[in-house]
C-alpha atoms as a PDB file:
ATOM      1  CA  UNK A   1      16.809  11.107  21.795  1.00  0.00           C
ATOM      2  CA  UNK A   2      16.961  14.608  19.758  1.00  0.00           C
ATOM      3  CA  UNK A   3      19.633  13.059  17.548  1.00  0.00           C
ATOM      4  CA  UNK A   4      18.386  10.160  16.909  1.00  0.00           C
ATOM      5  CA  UNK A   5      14.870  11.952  15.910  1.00  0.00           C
ATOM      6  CA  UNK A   6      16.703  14.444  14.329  1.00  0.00           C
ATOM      7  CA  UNK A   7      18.485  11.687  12.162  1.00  0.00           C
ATOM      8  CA  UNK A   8      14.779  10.089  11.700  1.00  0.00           C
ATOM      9  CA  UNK A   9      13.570  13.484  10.271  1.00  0.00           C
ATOM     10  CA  UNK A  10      16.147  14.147   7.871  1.00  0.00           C
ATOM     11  CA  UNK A  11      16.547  10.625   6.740  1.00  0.00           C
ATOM     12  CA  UNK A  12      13.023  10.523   5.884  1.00  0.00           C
ATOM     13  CA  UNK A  13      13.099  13.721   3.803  1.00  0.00           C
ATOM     14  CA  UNK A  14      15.656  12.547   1.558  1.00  0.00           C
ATOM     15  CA  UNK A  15      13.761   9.311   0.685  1.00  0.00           C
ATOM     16  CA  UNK A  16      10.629  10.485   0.530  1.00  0.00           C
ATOM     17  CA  UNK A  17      11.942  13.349  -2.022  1.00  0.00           C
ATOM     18  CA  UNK A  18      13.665  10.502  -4.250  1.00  0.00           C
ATOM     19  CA  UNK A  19      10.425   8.725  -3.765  1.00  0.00           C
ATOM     20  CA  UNK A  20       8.510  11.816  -4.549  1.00  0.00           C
ATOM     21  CA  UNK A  21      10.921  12.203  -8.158  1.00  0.00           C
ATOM     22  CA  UNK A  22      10.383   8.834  -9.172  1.00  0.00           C
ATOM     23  CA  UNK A  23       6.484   9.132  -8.179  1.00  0.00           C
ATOM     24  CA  UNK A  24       6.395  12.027 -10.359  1.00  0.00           C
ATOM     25  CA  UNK A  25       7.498   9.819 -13.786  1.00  0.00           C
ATOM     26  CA  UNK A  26       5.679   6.915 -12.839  1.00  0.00           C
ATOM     27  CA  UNK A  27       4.813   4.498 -15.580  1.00  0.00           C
ATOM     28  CA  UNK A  28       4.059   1.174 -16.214  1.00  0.00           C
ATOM     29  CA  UNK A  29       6.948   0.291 -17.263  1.00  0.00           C
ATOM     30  CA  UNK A  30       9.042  -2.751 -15.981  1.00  0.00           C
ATOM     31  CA  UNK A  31      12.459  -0.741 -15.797  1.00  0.00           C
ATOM     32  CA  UNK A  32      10.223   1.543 -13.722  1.00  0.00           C
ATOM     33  CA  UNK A  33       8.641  -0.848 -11.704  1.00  0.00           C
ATOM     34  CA  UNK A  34      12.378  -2.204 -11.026  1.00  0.00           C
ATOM     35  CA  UNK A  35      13.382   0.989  -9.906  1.00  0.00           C
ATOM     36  CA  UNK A  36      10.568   1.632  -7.807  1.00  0.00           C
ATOM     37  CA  UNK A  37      10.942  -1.625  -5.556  1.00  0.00           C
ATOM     38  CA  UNK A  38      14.472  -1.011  -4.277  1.00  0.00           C
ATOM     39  CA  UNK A  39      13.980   2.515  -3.512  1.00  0.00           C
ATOM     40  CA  UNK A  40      10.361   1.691  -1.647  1.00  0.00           C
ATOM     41  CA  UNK A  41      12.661  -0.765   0.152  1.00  0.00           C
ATOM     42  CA  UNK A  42      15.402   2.058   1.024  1.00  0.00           C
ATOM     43  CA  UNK A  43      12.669   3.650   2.252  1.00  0.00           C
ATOM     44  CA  UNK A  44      11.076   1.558   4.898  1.00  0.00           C
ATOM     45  CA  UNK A  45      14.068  -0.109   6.025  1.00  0.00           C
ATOM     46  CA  UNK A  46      15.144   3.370   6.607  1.00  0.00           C
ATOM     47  CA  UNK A  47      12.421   4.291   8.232  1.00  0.00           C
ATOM     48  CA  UNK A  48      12.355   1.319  10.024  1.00  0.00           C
ATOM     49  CA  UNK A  49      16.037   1.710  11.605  1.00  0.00           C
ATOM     50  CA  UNK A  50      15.407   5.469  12.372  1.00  0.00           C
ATOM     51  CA  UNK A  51      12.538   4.301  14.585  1.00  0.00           C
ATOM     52  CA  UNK A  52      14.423   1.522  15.767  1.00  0.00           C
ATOM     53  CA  UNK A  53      17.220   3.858  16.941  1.00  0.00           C
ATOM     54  CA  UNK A  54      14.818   6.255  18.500  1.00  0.00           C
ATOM     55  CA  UNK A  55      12.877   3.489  20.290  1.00  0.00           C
ATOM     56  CA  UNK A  56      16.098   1.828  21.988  1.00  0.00           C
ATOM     57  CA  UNK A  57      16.873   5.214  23.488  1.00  0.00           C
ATOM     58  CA  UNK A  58      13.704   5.091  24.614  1.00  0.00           C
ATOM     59  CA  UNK A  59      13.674   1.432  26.234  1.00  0.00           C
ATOM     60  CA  UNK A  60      16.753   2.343  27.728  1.00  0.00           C
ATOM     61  CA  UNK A  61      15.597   5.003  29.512  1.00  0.00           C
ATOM     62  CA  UNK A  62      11.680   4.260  30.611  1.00  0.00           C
ATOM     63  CA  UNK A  63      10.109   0.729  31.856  1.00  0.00           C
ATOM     64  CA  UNK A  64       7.919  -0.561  29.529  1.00  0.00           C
ATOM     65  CA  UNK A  65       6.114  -3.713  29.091  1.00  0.00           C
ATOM     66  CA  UNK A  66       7.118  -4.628  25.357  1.00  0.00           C
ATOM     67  CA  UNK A  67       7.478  -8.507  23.918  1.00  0.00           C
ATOM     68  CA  UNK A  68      10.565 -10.268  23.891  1.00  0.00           C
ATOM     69  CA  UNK A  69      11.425 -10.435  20.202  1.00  0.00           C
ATOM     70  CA  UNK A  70      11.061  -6.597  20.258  1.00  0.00           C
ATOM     71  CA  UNK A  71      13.278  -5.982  22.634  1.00  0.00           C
ATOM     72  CA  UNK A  72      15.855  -7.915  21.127  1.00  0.00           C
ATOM     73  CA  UNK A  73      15.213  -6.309  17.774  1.00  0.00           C
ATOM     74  CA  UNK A  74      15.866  -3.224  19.746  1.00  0.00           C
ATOM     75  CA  UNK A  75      18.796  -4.336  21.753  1.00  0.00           C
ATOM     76  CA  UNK A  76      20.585  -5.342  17.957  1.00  0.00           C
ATOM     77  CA  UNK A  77      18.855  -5.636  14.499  1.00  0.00           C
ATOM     78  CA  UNK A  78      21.587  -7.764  13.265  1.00  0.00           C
ATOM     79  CA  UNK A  79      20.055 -10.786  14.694  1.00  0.00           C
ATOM     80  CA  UNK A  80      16.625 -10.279  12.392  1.00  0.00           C
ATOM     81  CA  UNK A  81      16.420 -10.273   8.732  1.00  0.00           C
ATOM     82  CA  UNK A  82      14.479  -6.928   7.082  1.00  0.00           C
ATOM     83  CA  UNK A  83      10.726  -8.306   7.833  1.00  0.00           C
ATOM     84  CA  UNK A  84      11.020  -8.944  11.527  1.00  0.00           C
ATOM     85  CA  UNK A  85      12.587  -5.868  11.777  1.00  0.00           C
ATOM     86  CA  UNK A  86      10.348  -4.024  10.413  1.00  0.00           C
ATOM     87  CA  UNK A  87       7.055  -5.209  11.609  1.00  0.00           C
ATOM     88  CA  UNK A  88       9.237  -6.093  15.199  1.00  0.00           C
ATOM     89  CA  UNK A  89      10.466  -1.972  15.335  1.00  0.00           C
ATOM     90  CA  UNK A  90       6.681  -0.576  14.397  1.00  0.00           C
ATOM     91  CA  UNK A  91       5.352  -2.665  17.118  1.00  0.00           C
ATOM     92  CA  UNK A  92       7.584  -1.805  19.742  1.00  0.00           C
ATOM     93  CA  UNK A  93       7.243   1.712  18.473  1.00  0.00           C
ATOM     94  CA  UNK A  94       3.473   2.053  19.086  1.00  0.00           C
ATOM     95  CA  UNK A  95       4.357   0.513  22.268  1.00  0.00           C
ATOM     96  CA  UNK A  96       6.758   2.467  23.723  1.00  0.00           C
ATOM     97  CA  UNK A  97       5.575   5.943  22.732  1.00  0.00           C
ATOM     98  CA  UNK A  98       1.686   4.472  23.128  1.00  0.00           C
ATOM     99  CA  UNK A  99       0.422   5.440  20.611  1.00  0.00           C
ATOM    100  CA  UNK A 100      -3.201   4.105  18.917  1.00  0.00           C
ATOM    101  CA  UNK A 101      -3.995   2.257  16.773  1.00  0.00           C
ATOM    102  CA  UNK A 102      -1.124  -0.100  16.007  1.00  0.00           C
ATOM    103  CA  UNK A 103      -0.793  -1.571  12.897  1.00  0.00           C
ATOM    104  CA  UNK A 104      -2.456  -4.786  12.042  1.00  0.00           C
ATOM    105  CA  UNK A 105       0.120  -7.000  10.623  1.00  0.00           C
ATOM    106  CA  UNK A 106      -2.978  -9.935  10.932  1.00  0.00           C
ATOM    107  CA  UNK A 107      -4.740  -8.728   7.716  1.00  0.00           C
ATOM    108  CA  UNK A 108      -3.506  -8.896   3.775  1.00  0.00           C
ATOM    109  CA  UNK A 109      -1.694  -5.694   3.772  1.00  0.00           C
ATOM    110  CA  UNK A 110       1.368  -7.352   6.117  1.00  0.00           C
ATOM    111  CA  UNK A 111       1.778 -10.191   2.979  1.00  0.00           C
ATOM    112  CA  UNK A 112       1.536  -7.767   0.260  1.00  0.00           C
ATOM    113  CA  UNK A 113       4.247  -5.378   1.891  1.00  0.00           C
ATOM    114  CA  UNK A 114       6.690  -8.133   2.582  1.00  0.00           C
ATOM    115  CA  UNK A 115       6.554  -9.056  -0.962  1.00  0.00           C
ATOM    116  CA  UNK A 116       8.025  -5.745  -1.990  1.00  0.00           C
ATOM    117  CA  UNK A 117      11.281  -7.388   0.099  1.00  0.00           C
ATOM    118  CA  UNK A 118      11.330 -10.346  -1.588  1.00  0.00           C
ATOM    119  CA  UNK A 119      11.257  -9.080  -4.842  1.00  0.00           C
ATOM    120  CA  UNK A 120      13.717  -6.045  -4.202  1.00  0.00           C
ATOM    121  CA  UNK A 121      16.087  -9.170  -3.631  1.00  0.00           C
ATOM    122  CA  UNK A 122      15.216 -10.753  -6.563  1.00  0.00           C
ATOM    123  CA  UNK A 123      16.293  -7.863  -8.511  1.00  0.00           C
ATOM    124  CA  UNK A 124      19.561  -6.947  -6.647  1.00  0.00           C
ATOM    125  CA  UNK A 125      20.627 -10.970  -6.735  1.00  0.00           C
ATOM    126  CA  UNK A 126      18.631 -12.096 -10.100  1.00  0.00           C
ATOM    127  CA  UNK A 127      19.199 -15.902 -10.899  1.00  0.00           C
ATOM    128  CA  UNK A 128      17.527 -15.873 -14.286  1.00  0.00           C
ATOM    129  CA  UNK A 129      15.329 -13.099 -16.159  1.00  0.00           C
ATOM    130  CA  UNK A 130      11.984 -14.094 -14.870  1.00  0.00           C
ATOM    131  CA  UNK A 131      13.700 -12.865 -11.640  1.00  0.00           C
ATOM    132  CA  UNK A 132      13.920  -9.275 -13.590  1.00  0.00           C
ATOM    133  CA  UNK A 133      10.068  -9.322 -13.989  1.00  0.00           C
ATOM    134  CA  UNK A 134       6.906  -7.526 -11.975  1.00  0.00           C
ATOM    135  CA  UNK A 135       3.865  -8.779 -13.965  1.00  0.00           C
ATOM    136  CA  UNK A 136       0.536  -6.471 -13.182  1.00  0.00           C
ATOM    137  CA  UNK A 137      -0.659  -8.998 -10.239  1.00  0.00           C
ATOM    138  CA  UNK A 138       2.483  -8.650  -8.529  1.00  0.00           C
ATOM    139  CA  UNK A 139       2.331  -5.249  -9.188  1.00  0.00           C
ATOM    140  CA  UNK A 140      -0.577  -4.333  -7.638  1.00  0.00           C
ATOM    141  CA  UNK A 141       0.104  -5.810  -4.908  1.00  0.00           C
ATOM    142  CA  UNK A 142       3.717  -4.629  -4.556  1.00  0.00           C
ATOM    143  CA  UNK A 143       2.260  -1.228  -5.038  1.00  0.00           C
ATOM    144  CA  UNK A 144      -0.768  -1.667  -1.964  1.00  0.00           C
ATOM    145  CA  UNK A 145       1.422  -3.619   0.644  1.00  0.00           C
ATOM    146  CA  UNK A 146       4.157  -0.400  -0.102  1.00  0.00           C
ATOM    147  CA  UNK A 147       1.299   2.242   0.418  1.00  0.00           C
ATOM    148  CA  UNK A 148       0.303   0.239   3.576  1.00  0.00           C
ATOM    149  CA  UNK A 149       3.530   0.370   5.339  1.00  0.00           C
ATOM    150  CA  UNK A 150       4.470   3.284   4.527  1.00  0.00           C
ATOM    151  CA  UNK A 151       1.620   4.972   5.973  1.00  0.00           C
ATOM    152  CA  UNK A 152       2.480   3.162   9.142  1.00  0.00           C
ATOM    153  CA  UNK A 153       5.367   5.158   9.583  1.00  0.00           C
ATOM    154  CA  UNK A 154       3.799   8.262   8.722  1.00  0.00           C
ATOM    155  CA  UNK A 155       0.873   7.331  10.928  1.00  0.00           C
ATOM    156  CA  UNK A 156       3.426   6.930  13.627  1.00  0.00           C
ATOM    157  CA  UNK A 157       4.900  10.098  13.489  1.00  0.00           C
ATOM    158  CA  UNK A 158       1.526  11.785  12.662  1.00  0.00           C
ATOM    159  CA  UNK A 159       0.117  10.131  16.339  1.00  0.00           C
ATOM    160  CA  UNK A 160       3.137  11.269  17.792  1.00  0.00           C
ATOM    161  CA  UNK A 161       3.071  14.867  16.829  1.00  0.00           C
ATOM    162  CA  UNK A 162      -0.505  14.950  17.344  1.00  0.00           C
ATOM    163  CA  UNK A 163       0.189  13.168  21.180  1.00  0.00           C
ATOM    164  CA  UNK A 164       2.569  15.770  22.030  1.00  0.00           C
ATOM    165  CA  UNK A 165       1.002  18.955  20.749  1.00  0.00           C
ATOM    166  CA  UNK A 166      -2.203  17.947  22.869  1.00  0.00           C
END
């Protein structure tokens, strides 16, 4: 478990320092808004696989009442594309290391962060230029459903720290 949250730690402050560099020259630009999705993306599906690793170790080696589909996400990611994953791997995460609250992946934040996946494939596989484009809707909420997740997995490690130190 130490290597795998070591990994998790380390990981993490390498893309949150790129995200940090790009934060710091943010504009409204669409080259910066296209530069801004896939590395948002790096970063939670980092995050996400981090946590994933750390929370098989875990299954492994506690009983613990977690849903099917989370235990198979855990068992092997391969079989899930990057949104199950995710919101599969923060689940069992809460779960596992019980921690409250869990995220609520019932309200408009879960929609708005999944877009930032669809889109950061759009750009990495673009068909035609409209493809290439984040208009100021999308962008907004792009921008809130990134903010949302991301703060799961910082509220996750905050709840866990915070568990642990008492």
């Amino acid at each position: 478990m130490d290597a795998a949250f070591a990994n998790y730690l380390l990981l993490s402050k390498i893309l949150h320092a790129d995200m940090t560099a790009l934060l710091d020259n943010e504009s409204n630009t669409q080259h910066w808004r296209r530069n801004f999705i896939p590395s948002s993306a790096a970063l939670i599906e980092g995050e996400a696989h981090c946590l994933r690793e750390m929370c098989a170790i875990s299954f492994e080696c506690a009983a613990h009442e977690i849903a099917k589909k989370e235990a198979d996400v855990l068992r092997s990611e391969k079989d899930f594309g990057a949104e199950d994953r995710i919101k599969l791997t923060l689940r069992a995460a809460y779960k596992l290391f019980e921690l409250a609250p869990a995220p609520n992946f019932g309200g408009n934040e879960w929609p708005r962060a999944q877009r930032v996946l669809h889109k950061r494939h759009l750009l990495m596989h673009p068909k035609t230029p409209i493809d290439l484009e984040v208009p100021d809707d999308l962008w907004n909420e792009i921008r809130d459903g990134v903010t949302w997740l991301t703060e799961q997995f910082f509220n996750f490690l905050f709840l866990l720290k915070q568990k642990h130190d008492g």
